[in-house]
Protein backbone atom coordinates (compact mmCIF):
# COMPACT_ATOMS: atom_id res chain seq x y z
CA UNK A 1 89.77 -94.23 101.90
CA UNK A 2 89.31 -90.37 102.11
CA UNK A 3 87.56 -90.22 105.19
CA UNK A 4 89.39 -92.65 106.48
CA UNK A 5 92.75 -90.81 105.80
CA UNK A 6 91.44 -87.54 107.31
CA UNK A 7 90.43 -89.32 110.52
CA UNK A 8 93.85 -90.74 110.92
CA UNK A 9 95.92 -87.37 109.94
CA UNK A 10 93.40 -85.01 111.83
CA UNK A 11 94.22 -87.61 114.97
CA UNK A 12 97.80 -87.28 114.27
CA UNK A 13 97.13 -83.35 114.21
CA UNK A 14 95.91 -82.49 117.64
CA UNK A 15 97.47 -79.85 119.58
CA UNK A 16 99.56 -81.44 122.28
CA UNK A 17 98.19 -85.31 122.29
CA UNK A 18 101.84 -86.53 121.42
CA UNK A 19 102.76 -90.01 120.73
CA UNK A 20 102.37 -91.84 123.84
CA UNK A 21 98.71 -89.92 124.65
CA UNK A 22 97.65 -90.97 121.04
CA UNK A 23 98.33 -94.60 122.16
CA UNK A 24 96.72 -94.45 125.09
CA UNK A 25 93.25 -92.88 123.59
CA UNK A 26 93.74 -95.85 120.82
CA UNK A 27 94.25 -98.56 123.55
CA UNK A 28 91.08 -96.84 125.50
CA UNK A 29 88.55 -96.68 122.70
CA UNK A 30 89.46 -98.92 120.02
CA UNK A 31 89.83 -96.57 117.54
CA UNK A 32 90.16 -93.24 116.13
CA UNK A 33 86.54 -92.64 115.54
CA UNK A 34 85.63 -93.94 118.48
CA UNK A 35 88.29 -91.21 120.33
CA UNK A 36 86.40 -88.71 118.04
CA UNK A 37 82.87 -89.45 119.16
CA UNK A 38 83.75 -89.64 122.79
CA UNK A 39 82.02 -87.29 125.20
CA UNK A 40 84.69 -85.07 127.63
CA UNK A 41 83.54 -87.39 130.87
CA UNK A 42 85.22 -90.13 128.96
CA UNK A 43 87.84 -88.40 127.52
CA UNK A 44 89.05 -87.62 130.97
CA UNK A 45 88.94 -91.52 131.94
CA UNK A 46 91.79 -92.27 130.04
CA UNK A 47 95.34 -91.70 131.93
CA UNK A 48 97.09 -88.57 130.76
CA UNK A 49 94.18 -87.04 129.27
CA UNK A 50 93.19 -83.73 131.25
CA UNK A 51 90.99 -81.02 130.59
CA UNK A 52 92.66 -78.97 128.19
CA UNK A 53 93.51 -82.16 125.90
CA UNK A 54 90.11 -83.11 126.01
CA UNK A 55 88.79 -79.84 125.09
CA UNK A 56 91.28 -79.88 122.01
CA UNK A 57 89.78 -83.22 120.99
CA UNK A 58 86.54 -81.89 121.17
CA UNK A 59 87.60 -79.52 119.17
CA UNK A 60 86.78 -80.67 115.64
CA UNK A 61 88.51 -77.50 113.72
CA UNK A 62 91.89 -79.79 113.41
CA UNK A 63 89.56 -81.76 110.42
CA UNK A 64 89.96 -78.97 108.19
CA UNK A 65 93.92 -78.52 108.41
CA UNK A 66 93.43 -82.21 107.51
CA UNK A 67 91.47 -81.73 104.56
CA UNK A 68 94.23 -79.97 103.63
CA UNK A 69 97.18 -82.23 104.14
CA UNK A 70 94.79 -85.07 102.50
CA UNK A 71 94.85 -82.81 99.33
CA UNK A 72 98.09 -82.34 99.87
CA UNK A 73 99.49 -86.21 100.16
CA UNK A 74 97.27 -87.09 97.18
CA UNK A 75 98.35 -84.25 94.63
CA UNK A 76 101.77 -85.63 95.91
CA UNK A 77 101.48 -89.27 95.99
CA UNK A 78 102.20 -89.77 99.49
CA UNK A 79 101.87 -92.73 101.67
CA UNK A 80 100.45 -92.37 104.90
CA UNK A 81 100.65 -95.15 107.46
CA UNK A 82 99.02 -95.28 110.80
CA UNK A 83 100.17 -97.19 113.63
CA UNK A 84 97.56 -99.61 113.41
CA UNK A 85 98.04 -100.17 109.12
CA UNK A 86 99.40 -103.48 108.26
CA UNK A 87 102.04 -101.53 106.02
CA UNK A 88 103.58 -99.43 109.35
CA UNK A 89 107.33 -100.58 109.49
CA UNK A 90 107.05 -103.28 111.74
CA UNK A 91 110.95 -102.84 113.82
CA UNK A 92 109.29 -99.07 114.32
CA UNK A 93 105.54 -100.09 115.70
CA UNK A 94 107.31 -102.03 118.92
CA UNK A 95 109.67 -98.79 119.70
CA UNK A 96 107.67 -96.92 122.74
CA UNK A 97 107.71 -93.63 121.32
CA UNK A 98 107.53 -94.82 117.68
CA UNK A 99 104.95 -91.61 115.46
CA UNK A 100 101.37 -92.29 115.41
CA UNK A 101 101.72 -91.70 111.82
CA UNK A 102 104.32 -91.29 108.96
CA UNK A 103 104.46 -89.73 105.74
CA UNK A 104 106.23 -91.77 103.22
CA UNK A 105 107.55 -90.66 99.48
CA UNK A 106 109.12 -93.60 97.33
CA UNK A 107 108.61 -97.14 96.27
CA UNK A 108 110.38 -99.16 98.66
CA UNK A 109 109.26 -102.13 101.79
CA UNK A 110 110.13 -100.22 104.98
CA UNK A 111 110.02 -104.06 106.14
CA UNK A 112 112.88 -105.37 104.36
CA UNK A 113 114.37 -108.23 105.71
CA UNK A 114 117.58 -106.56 106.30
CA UNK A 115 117.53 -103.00 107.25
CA UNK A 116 120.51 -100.69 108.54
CA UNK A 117 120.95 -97.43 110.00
CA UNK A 118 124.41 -95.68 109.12
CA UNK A 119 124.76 -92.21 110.85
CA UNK A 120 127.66 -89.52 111.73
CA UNK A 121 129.04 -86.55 111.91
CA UNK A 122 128.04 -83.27 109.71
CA UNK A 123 131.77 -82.95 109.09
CA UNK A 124 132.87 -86.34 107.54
CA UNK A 125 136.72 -86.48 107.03
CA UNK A 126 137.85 -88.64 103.79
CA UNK A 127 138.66 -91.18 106.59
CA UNK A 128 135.29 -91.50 107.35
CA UNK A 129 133.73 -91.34 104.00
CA UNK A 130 135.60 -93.89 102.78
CA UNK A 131 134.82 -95.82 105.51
CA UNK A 132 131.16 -95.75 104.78
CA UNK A 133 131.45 -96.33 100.89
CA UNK A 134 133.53 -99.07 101.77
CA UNK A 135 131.07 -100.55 104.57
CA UNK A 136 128.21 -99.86 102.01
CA UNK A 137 130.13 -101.56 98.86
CA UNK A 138 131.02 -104.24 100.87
CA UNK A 139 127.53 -104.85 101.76
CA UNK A 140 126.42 -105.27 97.99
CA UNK A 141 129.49 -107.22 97.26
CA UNK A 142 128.36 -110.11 99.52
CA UNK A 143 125.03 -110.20 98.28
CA UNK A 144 123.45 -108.61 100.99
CA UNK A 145 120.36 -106.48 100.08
CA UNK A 146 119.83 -104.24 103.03
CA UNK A 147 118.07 -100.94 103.28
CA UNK A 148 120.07 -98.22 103.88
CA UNK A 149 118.46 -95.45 106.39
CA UNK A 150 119.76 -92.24 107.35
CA UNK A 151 118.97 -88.75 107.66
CA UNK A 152 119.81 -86.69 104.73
CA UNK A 153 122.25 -84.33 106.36
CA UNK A 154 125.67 -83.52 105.22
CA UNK A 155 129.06 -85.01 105.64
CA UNK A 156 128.19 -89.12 106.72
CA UNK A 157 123.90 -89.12 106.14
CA UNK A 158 124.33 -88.16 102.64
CA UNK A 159 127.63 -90.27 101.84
CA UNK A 160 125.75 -93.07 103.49
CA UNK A 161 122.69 -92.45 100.84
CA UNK A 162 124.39 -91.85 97.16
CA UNK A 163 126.79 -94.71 98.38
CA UNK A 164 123.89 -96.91 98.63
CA UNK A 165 122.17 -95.83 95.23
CA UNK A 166 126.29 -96.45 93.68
CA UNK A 167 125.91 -99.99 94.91
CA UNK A 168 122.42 -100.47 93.90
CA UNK A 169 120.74 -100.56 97.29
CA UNK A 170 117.63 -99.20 98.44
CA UNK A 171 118.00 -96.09 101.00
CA UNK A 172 115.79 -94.14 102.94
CA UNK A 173 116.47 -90.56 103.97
CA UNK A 174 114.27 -90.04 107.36
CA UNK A 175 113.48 -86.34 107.24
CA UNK A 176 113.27 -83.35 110.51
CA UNK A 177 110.17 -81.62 108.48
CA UNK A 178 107.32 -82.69 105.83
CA UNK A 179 107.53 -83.26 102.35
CA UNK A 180 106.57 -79.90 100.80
CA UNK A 181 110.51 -78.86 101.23
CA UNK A 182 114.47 -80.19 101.62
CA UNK A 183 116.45 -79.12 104.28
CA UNK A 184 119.39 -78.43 103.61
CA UNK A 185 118.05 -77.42 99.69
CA UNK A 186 121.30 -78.36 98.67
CA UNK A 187 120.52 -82.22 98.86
CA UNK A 188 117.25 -81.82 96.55
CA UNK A 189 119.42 -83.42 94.01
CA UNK A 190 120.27 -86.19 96.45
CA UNK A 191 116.36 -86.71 97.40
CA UNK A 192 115.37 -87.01 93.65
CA UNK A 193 118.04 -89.36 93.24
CA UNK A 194 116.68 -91.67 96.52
CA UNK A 195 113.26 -91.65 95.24
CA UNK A 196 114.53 -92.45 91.19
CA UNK A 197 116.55 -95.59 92.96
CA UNK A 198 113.98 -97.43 94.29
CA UNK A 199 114.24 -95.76 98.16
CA UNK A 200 112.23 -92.96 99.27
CA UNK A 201 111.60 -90.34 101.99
CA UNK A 202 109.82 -90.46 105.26
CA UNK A 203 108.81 -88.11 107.83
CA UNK A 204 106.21 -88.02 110.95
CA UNK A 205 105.82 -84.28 110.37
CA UNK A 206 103.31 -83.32 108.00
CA UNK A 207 103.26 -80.72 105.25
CA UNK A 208 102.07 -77.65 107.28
CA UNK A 209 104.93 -78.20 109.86
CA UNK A 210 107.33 -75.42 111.00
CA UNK A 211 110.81 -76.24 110.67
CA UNK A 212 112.22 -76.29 113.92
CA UNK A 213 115.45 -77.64 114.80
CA UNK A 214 114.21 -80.14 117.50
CA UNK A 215 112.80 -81.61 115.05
CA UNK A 216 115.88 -83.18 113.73
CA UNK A 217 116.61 -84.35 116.92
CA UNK A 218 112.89 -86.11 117.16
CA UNK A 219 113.41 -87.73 114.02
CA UNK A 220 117.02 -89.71 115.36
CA UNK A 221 114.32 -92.33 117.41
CA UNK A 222 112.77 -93.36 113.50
CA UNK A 223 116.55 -93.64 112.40
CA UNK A 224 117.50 -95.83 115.10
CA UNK A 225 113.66 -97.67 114.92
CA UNK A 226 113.80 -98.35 111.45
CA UNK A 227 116.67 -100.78 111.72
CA UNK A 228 118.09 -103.62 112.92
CA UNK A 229 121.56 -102.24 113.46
CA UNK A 230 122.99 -98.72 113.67
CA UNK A 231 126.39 -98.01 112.65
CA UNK A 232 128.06 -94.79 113.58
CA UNK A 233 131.35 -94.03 110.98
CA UNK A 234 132.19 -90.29 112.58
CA UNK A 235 131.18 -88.21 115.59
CA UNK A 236 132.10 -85.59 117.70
CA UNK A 237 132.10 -85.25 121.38
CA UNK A 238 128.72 -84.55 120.95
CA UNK A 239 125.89 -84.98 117.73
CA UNK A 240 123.08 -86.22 116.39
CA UNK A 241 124.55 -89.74 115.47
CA UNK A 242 125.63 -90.24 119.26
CA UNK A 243 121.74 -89.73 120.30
CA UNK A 244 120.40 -91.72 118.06
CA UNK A 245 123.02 -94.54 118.90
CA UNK A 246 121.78 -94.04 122.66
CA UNK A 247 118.19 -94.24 121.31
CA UNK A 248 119.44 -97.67 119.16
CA UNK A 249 120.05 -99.13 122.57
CA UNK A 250 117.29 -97.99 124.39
CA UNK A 251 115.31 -100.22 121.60
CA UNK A 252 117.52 -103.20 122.57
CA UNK A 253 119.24 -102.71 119.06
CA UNK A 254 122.61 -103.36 117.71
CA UNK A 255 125.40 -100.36 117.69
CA UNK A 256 128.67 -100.25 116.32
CA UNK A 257 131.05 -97.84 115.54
CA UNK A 258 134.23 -97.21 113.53
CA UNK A 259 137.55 -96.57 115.49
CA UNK A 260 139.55 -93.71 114.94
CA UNK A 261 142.75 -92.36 115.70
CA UNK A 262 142.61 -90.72 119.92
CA UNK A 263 143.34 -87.19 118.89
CA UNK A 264 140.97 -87.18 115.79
CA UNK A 265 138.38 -84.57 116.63
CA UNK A 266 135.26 -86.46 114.73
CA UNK A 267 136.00 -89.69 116.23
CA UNK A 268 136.06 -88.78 119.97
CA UNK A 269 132.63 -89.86 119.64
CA UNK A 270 132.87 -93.27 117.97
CA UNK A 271 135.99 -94.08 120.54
CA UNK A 272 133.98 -93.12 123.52
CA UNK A 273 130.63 -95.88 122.65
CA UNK A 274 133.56 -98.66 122.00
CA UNK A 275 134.90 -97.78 125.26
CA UNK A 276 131.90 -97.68 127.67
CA UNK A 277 130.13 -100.82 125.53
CA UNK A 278 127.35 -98.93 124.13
CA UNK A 279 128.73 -99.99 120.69
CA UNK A 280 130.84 -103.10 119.03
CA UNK A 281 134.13 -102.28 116.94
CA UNK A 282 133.74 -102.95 113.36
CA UNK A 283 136.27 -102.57 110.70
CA UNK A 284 134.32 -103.75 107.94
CA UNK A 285 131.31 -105.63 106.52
CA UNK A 286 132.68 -109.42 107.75
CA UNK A 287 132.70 -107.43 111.23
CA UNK A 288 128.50 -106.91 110.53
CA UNK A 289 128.32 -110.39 109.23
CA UNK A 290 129.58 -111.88 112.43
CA UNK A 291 127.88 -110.34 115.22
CA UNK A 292 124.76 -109.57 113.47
CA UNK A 293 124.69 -113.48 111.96
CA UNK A 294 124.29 -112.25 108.42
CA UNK A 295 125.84 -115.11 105.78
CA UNK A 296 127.38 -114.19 102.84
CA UNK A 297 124.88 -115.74 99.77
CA UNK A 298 127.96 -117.21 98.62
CA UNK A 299 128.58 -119.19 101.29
CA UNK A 300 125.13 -120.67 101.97
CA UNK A 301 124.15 -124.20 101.78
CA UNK A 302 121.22 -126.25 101.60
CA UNK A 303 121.05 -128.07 105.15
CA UNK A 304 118.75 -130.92 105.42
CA UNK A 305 116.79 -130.72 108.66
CA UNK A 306 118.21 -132.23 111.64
CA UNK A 307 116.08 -134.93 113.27
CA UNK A 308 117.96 -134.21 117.10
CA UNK A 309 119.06 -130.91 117.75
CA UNK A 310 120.59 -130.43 121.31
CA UNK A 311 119.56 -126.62 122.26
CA UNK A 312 121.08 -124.59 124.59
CA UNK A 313 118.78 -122.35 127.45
CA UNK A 314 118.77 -119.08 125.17
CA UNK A 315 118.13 -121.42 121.82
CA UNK A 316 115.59 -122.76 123.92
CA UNK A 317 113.31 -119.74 124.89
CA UNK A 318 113.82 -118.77 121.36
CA UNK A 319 111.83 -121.53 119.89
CA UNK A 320 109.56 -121.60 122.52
CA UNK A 321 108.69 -117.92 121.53
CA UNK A 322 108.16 -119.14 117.92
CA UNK A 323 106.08 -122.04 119.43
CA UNK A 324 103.67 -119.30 120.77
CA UNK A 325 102.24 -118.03 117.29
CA UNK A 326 102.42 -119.32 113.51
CA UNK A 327 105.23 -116.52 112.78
CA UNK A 328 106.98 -113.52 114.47
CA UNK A 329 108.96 -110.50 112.78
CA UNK A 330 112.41 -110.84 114.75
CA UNK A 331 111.21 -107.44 116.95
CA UNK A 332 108.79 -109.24 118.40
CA UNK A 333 111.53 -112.33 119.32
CA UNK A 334 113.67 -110.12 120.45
CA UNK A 335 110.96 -108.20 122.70
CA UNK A 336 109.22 -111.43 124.08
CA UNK A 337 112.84 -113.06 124.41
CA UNK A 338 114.31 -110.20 126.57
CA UNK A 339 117.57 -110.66 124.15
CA UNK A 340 119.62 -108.19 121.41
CA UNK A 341 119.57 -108.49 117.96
CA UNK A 342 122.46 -109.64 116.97
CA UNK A 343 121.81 -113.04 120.33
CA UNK A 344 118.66 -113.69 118.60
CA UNK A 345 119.93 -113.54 114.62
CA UNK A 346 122.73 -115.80 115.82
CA UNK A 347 120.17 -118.21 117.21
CA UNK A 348 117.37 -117.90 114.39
CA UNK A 349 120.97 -118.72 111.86
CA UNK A 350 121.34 -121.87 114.07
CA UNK A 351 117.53 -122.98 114.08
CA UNK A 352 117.11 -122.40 110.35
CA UNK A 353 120.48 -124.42 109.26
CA UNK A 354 118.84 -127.02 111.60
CA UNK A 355 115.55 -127.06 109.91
CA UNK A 356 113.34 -126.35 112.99
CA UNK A 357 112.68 -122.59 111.55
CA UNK A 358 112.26 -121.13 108.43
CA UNK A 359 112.12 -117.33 107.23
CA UNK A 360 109.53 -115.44 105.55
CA UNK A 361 109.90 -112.47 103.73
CA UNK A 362 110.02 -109.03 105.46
CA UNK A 363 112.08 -111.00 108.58
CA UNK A 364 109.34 -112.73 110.02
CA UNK A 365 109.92 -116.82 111.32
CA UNK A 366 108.41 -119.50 112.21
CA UNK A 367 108.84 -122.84 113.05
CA UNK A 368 110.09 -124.92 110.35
């Protein structure tokens, strides 16, 4: 595995090949060793790649700031997972500017069956902290089991996170720098408490990484790729949790957003992506359940299979995207379907109660 590891993480360390460079050198040549053993003539073949990138390729000093992030992720007990590992979160690999590689602390599936994004504003009110602890209790309450992502920063990120651990649900805190520190060092507490629960950490940014505050703004896309759904409780005019909601739909995901009063401050935000339709209203967790198709355990039954089913057109293509493989994770539906989430949940709900699909673990289908 060692040299393995250091090819991937020295790949992932080249001076300005960024994400979408990285995938085109992978699509050219198959893989990473293959990228490193390639000659500048064919370097500059691939689209994107110019001289000074090739050069920095070439240049085979990045190995040894590898060697030393290797050391450093197995002193640690890091995860690393490269785009093309089995054990990449699967909703993230299909997002177009989803991180060559990520650096994971913890114990949990990134490909949970249910995962959620909950985001907002730095300066949480009690309005909107209560609105997440309830959202988040009445999540466990049903018997819904989903992961909880956010990003570790005060007011709604970090409510979001010990509210999840309260309620016995796994949460991730998605991190603007690499795993030698906390920022801010005031939610160390918090991290040890993610990683004692059963969640864990994650960043793209390794260990020798500068912190920079772009960096928290880079790390939004993994929020909003992680997950199914994003829910924003609080925000501003402007923020973090506002970008990564536009990033949520960019990925053809699920948004919603709590309401607040018009001349609340920290929910100008929230009232602004209900108004132009870039997010749904919800109130609370039977809100979720609806548009997003989740059943409470309680309320499911054991539905014999259906000999005729009449489908609609969109029930249609669905199946007849399941009829193109043995099974699909439901980012892959939703990509080859051209539909949202929460259409294609609704339709996979139907088609299971029917019998003609069944679910797999880590939300993959197929037909039934």
């Amino acid at each position: 595995m060692g040299n393995d590891l250091r090819d991937k993480i020295a790949f992932s360390l080249i001076p300005g090949i960024g994400n979408a460079n990285s995938k085109k050198l992978i699509a050219h040549f198959g893989n990473i060793k293959n990228v490193f053993g390639a000659s500048k003539n064919e370097l500059l073949k691939v689209p994107g790649i110019g001289p000074q990138l090739a050069n920095e390729i070439l240049d085979k000093s990045v190995f040894d700031y590898a060697d030393e992030e290797v050391g450093f992720v197995e002193k640690n007990k890091i995860d690393v997972y490269f785009l093309l590992d089995k054990n990449y979160p699967e909703r993230l690999k299909h997002c177009e500017d989803s991180p060559v590689i990520l650096y994971f602390k913890g114990t949990c599936d990134l490909n949970r069956q249910k995962v959620l994004s909950i985001v907002g504003t730095r300066n949480a009110t009690q309005y909107g902290k209560d609105r997440c602890n309830e959202l988040v209790k009445g999540l466990s309450s049903n018997g819904h089991n989903p992961l909880i992502v956010s990003g570790l920063a005060y007011g709604v990120d970090v409510c979001a996170h010990k509210a999840a651990i309260k309620n016995g649900l796994s949460t991730i805190g998605v991190l603007g720098h690499g795993l030698q520190m906390m920022y801010p060092a005031s939610h160390r507490q918090a991290a040890r408490d993610i990683i004692n629960s059963g969640g864990g950490l994650l960043t793209e940014f390794s260990s020798k990484s500068k912190l920079d505050p772009s960096n928290f703004v880079k790390r939004n896309r993994i929020i909003a790729g992680m997950a199914d759904a994003t829910i924003v409780v609080e925000s501003g005019q402007k923020g973090g949790s506002l970008i990564t909601a536009d990033i949520a739909n960019s990925y053809n995901r699920d948004v919603f957003a709590f309401p607040g009063r018009v001349n609340d401050k920290q929910s100008i935000g929230c009232n602004r992506l209900i108004k132009t339709n870039r997010a749904a209203l919800i109130e609370n967790v039977s809100d979720l359940e609806y548009i997003l198709g989740w059943e409470k355990e309680s309320d499911k039954k054991i539905i014999q299979k259906q000999l005729f089913v009449e489908l609609n057109p969109d029930e249609q293509i669905v199946l007849d995207v399941l009829k193109s493989a043995e099974a699909l994770s439901v980012d892959v539906i939703c990509l080859k379907s051209n539909f949202p989430m929460s259409k294609v949940s609704s339709i996979l709900l139907k088609l299971e109660f029917s019998g003609m699909v069944k679910s797999m673990p880590g939300k993959i289908y197929g037909l039934g």
